[in-house]
N, C-alpha and C. Protein backbone atom coordinates (compact mmCIF):
# COMPACT_ATOMS: atom_id res chain seq x y z
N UNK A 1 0.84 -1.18 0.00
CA UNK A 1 0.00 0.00 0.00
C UNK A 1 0.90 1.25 0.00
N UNK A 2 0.10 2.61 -0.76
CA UNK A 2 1.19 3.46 -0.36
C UNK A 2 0.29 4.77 -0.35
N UNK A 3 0.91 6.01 -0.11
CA UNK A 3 0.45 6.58 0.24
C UNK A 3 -0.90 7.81 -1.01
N UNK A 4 -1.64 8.60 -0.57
CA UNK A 4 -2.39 9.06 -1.76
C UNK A 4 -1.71 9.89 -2.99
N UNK A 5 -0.64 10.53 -2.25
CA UNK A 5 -0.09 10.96 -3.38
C UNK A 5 0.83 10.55 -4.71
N UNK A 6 1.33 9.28 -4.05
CA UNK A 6 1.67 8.33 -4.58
C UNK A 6 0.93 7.75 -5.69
N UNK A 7 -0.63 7.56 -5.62
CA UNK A 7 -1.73 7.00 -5.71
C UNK A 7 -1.89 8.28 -7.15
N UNK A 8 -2.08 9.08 -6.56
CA UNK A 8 -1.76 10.20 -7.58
C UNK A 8 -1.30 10.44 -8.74
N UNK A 9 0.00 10.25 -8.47
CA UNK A 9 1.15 10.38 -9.67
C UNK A 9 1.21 8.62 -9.99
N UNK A 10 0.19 7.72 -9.40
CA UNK A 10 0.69 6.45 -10.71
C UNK A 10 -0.45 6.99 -11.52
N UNK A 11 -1.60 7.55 -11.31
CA UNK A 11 -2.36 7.56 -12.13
C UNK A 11 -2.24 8.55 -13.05
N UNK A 12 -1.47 9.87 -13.10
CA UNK A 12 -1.16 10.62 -14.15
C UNK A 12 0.00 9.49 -14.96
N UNK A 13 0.24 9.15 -14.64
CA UNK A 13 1.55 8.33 -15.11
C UNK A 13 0.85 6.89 -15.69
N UNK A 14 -0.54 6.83 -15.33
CA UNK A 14 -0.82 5.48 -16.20
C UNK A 14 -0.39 4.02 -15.63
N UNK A 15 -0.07 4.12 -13.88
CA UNK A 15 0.16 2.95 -13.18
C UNK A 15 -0.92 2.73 -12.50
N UNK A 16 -1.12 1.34 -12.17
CA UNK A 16 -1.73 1.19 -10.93
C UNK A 16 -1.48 1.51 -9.45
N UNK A 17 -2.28 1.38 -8.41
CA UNK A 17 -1.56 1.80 -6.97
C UNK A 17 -2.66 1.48 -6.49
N UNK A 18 -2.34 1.40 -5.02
CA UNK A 18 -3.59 1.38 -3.78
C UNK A 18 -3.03 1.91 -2.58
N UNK A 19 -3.96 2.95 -2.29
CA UNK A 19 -3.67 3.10 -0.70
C UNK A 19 -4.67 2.58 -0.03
N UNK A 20 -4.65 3.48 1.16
CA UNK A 20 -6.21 2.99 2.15
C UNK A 20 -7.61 2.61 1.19
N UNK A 21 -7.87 4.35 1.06
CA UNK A 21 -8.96 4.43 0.08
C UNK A 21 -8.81 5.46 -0.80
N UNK A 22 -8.14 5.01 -1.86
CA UNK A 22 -7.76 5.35 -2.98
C UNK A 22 -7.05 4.62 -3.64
N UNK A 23 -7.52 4.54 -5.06
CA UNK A 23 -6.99 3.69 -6.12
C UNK A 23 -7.27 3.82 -7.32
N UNK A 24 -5.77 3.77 -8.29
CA UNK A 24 -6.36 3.42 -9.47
C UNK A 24 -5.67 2.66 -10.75
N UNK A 25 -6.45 2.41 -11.92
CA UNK A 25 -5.91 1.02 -12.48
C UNK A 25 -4.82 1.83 -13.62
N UNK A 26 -4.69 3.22 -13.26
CA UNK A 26 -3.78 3.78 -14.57
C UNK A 26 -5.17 4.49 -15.25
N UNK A 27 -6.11 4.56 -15.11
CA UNK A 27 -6.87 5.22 -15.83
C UNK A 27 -8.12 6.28 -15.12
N UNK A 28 -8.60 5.06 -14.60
CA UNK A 28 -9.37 5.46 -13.62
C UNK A 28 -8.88 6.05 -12.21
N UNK A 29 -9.83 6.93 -10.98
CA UNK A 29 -9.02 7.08 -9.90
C UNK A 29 -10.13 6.88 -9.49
N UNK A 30 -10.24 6.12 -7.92
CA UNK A 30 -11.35 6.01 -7.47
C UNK A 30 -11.15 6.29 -5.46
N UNK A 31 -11.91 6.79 -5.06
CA UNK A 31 -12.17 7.28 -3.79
C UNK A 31 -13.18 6.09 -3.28
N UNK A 32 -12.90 5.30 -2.74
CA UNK A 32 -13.59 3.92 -1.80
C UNK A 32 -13.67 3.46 -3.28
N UNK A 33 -14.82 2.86 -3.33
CA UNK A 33 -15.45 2.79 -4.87
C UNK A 33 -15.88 3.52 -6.12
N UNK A 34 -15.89 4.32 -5.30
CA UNK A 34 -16.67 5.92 -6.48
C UNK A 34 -15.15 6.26 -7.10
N UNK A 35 -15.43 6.22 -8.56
CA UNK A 35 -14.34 6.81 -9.56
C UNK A 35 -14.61 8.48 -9.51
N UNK A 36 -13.39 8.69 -9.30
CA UNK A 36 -13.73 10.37 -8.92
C UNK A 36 -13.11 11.16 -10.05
N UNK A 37 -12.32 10.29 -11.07
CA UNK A 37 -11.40 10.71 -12.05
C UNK A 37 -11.32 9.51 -13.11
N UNK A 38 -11.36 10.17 -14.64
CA UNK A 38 -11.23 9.31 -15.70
C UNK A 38 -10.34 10.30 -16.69
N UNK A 39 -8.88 9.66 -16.93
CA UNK A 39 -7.92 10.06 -17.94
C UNK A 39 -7.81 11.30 -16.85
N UNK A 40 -8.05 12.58 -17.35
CA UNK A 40 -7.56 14.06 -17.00
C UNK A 40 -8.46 14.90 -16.36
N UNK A 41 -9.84 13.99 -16.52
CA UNK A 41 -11.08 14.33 -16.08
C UNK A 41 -11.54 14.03 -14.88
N UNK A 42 -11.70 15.10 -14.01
CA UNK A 42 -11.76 14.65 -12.20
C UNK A 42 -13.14 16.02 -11.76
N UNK A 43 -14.03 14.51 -11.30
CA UNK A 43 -15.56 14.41 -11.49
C UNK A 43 -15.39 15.17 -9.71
N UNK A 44 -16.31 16.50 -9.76
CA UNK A 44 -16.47 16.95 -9.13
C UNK A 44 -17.58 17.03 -7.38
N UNK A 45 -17.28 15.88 -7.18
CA UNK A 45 -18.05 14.91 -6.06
C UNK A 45 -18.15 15.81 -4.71
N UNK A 46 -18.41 17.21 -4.58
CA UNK A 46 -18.36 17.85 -3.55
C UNK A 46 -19.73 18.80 -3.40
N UNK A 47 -19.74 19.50 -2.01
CA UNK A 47 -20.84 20.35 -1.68
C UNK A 47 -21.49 20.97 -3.37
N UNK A 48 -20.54 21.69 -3.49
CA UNK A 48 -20.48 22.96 -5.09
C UNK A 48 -20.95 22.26 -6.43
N UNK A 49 -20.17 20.70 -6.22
CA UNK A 49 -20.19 20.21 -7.61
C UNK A 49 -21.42 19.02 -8.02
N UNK A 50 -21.08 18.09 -7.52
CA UNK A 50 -21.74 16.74 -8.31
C UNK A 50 -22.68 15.82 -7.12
N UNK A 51 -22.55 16.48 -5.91
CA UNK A 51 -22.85 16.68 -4.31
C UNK A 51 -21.75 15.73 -3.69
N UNK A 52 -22.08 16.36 -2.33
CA UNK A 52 -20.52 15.92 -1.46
C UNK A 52 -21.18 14.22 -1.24
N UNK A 53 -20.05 13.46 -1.14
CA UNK A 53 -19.99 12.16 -0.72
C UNK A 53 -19.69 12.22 0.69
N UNK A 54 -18.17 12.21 0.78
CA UNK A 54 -17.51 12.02 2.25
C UNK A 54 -16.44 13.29 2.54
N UNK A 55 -16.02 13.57 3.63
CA UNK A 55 -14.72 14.80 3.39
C UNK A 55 -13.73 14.27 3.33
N UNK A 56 -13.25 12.71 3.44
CA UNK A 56 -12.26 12.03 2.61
C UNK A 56 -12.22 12.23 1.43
N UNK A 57 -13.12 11.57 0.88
CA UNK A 57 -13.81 12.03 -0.93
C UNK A 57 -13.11 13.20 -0.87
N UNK A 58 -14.04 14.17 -0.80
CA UNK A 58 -13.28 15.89 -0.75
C UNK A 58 -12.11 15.81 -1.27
N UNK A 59 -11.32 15.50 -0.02
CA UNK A 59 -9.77 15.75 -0.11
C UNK A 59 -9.05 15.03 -1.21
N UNK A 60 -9.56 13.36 -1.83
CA UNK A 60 -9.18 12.86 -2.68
C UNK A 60 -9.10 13.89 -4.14
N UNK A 61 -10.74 14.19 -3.78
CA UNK A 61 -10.90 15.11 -5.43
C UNK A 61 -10.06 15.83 -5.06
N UNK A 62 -9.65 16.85 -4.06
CA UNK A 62 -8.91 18.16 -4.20
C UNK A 62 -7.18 17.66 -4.47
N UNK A 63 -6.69 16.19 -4.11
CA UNK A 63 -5.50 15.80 -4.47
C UNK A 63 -5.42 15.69 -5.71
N UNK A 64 -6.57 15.08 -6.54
CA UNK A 64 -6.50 15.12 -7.92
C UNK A 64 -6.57 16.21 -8.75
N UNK A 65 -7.40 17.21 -8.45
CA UNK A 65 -7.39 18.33 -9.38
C UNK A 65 -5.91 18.94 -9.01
N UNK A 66 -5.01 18.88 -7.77
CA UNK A 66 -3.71 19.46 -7.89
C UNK A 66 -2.85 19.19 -8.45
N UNK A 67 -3.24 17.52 -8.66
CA UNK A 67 -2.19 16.76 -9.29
C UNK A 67 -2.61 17.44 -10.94
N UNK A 68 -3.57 17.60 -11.25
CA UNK A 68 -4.12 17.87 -12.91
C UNK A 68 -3.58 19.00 -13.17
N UNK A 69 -3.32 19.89 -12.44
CA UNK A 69 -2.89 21.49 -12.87
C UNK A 69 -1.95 21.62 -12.61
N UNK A 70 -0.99 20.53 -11.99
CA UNK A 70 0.44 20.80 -12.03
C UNK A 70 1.48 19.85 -12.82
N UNK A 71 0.11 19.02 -14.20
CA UNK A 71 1.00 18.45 -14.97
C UNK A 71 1.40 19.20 -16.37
């Protein structure tokens, strides 16, 4: 297992990974089960956006959109 950011950069990078709760197969990124991200596209699962899930969730999406704008 490793950690989310980790989790992160395999998935810009097109690897697999798993942490706690987060994972993804290189394509997909998913928060427990819920895919929160497909390719470059990171599905907005919060209060504002697509409605909030969990504030884990949250933080997953907000790791991914940082990871997206700082590739």
């Amino acid at each position: 297992m490793v950690s989310n950011s980790r989790v992160i950069k395999a998935w810009l990078n097109g690897h697999e990974a798993t942490a706690r709760h987060m994972s993804t197969d290189g394509v997909n990124l998913y928060s427990y089960a819920l895919c929160i991200a497909r390719g470059m596209e990171v599905y907005d699962y919060t209060a504002r956006g697509l409605g909030f899930k969990s504030n884990t969730t949250s933080r997953h999406i907000s790791l991914a959109k940082e990871g997206v704008k700082n590739v």
